[in-house]
PDB file of N, CA and C in Angstrom:
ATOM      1  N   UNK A   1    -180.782 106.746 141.098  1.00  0.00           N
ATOM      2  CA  UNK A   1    -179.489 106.188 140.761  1.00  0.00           C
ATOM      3  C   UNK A   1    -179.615 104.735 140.320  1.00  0.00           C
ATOM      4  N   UNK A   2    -180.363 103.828 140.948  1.00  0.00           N
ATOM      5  CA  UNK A   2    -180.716 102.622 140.910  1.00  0.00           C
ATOM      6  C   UNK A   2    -181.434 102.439 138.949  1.00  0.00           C
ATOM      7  N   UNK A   3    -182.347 103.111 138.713  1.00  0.00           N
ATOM      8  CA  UNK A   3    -183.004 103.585 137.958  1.00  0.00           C
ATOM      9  C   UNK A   3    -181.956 103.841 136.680  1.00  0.00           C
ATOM     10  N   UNK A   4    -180.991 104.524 136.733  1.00  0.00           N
ATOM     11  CA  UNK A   4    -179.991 105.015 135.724  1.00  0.00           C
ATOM     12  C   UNK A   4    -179.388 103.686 135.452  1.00  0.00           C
ATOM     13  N   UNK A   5    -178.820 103.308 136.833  1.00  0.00           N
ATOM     14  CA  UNK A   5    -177.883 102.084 136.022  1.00  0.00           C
ATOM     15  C   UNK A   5    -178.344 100.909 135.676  1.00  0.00           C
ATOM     16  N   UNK A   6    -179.835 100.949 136.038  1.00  0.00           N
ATOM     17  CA  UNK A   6    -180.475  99.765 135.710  1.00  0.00           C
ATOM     18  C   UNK A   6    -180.229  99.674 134.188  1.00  0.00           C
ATOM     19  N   UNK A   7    -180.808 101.049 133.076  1.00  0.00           N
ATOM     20  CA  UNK A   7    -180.856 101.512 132.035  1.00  0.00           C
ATOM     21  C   UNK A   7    -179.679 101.578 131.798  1.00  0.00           C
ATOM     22  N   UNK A   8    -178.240 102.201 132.102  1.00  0.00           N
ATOM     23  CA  UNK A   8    -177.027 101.579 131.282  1.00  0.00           C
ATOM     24  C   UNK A   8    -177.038 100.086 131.044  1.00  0.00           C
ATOM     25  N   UNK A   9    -177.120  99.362 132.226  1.00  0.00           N
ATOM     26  CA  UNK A   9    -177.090  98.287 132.050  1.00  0.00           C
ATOM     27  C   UNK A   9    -177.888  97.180 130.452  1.00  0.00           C
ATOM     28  N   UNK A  10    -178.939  97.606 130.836  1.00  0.00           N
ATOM     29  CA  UNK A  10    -179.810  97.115 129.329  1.00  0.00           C
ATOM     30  C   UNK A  10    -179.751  97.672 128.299  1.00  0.00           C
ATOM     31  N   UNK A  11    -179.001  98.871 128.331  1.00  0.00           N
ATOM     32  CA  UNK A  11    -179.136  99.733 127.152  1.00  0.00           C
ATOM     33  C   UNK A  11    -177.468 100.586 126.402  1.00  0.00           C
ATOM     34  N   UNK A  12    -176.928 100.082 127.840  1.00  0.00           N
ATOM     35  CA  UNK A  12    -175.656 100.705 127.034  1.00  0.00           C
ATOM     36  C   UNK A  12    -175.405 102.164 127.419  1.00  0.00           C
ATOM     37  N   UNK A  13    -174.061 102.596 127.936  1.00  0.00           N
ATOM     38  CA  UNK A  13    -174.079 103.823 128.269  1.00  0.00           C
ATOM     39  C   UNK A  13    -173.983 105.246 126.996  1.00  0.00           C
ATOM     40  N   UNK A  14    -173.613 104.646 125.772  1.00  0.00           N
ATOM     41  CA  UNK A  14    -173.611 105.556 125.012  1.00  0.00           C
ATOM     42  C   UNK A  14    -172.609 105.678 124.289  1.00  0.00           C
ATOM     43  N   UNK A  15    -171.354 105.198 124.924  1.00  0.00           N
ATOM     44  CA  UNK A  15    -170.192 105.119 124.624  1.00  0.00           C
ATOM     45  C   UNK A  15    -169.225 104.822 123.427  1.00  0.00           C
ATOM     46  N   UNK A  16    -170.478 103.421 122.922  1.00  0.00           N
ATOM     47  CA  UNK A  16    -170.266 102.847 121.789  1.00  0.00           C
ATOM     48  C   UNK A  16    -170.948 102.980 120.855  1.00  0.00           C
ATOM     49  N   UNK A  17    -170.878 104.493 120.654  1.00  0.00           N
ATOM     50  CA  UNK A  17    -171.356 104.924 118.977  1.00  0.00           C
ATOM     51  C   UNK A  17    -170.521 104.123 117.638  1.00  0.00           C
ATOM     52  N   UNK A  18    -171.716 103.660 116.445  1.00  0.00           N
ATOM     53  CA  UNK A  18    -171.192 103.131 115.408  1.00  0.00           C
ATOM     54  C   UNK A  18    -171.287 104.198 114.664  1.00  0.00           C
ATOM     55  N   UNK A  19    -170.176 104.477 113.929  1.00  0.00           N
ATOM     56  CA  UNK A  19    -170.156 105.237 112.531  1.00  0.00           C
ATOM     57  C   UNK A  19    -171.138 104.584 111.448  1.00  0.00           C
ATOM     58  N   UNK A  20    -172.427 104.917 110.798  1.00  0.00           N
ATOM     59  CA  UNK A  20    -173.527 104.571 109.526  1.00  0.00           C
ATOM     60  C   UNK A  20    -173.221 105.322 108.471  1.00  0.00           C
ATOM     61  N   UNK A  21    -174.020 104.787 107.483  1.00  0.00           N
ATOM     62  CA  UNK A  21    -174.059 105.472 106.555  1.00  0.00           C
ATOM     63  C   UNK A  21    -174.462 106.901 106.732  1.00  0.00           C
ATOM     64  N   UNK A  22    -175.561 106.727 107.574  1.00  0.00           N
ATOM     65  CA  UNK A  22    -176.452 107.853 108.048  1.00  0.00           C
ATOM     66  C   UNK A  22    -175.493 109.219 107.918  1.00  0.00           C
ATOM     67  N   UNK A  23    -174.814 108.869 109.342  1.00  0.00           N
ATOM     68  CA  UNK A  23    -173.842 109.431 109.773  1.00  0.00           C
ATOM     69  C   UNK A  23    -173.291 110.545 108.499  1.00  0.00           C
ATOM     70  N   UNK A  24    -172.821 109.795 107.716  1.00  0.00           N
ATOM     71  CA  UNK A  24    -172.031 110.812 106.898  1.00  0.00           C
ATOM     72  C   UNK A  24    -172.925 111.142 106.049  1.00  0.00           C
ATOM     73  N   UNK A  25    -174.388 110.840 105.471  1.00  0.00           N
ATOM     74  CA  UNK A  25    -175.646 111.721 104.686  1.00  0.00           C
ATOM     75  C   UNK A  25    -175.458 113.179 105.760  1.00  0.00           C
ATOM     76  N   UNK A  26    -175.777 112.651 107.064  1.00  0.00           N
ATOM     77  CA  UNK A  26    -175.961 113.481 108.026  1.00  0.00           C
ATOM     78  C   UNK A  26    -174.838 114.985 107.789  1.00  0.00           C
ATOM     79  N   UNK A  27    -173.522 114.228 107.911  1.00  0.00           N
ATOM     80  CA  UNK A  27    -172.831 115.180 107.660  1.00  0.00           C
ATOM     81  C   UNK A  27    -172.158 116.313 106.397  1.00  0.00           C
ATOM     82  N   UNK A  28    -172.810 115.434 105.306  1.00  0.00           N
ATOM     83  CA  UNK A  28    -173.271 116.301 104.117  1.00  0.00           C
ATOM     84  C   UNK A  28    -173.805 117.384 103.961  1.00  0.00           C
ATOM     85  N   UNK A  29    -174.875 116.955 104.818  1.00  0.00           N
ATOM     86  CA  UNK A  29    -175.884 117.959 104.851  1.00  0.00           C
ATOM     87  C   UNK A  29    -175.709 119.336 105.090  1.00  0.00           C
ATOM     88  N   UNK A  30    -175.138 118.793 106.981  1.00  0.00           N
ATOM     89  CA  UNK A  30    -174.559 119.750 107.706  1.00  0.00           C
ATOM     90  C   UNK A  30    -173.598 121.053 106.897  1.00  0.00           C
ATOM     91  N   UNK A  31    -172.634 119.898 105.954  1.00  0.00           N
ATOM     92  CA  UNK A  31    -171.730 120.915 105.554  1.00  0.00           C
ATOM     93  C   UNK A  31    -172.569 121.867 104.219  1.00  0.00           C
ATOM     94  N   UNK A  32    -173.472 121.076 103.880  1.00  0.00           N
ATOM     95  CA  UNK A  32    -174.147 121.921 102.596  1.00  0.00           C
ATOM     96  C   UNK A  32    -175.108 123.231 103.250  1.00  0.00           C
ATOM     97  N   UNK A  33    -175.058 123.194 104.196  1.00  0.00           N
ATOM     98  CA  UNK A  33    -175.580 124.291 105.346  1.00  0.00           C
ATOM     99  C   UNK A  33    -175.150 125.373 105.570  1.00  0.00           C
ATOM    100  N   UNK A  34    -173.927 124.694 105.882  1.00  0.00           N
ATOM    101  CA  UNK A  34    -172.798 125.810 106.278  1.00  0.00           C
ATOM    102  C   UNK A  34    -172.744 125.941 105.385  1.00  0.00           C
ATOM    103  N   UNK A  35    -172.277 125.849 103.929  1.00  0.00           N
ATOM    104  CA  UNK A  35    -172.078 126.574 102.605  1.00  0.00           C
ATOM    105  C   UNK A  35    -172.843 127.717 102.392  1.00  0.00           C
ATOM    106  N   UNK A  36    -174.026 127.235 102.915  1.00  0.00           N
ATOM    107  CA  UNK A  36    -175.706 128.355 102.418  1.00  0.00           C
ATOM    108  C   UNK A  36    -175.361 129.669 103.298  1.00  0.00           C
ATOM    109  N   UNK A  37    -174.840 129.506 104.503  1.00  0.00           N
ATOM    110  CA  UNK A  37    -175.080 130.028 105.428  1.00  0.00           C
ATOM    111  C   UNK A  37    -173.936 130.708 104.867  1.00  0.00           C
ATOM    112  N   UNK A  38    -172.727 130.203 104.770  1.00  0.00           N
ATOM    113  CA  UNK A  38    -171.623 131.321 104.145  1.00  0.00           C
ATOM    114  C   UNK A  38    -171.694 132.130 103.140  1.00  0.00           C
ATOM    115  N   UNK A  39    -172.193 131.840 101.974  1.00  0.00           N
ATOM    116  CA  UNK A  39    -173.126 132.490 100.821  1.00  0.00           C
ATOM    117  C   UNK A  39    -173.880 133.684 101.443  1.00  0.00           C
ATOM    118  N   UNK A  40    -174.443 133.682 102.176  1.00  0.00           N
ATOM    119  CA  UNK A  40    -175.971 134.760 103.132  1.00  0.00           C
ATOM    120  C   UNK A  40    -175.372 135.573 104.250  1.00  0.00           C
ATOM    121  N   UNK A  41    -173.821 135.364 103.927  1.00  0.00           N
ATOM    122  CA  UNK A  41    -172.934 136.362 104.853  1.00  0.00           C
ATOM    123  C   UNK A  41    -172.804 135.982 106.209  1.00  0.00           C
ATOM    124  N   UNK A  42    -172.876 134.287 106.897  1.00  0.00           N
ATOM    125  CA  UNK A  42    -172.313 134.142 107.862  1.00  0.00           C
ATOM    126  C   UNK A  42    -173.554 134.805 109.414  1.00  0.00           C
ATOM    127  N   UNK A  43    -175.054 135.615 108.712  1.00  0.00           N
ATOM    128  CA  UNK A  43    -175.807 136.684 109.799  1.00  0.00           C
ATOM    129  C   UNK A  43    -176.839 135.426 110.337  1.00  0.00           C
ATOM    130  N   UNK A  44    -177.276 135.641 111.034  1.00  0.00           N
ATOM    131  CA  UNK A  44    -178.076 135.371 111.964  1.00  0.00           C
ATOM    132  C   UNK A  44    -179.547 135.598 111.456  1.00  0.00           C
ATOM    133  N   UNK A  45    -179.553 136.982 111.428  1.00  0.00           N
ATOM    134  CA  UNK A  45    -180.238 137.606 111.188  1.00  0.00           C
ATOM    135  C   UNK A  45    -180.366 138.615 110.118  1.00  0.00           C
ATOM    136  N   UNK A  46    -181.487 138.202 108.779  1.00  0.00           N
ATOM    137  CA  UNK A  46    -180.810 139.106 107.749  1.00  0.00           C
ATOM    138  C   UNK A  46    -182.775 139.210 107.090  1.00  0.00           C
ATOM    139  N   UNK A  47    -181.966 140.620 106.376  1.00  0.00           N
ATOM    140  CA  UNK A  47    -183.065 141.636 106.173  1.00  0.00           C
ATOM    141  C   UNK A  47    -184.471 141.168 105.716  1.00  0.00           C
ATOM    142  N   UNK A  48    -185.615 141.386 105.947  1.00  0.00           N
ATOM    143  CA  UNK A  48    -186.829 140.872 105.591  1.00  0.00           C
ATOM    144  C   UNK A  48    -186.882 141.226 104.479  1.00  0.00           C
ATOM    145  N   UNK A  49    -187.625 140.394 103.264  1.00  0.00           N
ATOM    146  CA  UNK A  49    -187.733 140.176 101.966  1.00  0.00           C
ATOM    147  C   UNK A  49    -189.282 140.885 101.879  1.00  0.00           C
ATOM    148  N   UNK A  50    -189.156 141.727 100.934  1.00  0.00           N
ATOM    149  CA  UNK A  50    -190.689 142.920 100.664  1.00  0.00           C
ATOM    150  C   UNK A  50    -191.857 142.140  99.718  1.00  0.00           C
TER     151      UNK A  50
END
């Protein structure tokens, strides 16, 4: 316990996420994913290629 809050302490609990640029590359991505994935019928699991 001592240990944990030592580390919030110097480091911040997490709380104060900044929105980056990153951030929204990041979430581009994500959504260009989900596009692929909707295209390929939404499966999990789909048929092996011969």
């Amino acid at each position: 316990m001592k240990i944990s809050q030592k580390i919030r302490d110097e480091h911040g609990d997490g709380s104060t996420a900044v929105s980056s640029e990153f951030d929204a590359d990041a979430e581009a991505g994500m959504q260009a994913m989900s596009e692929e994935f909707k295209a390929q019928g939404n499966r999990v699991y789909l048929p092996l290629a011969d």
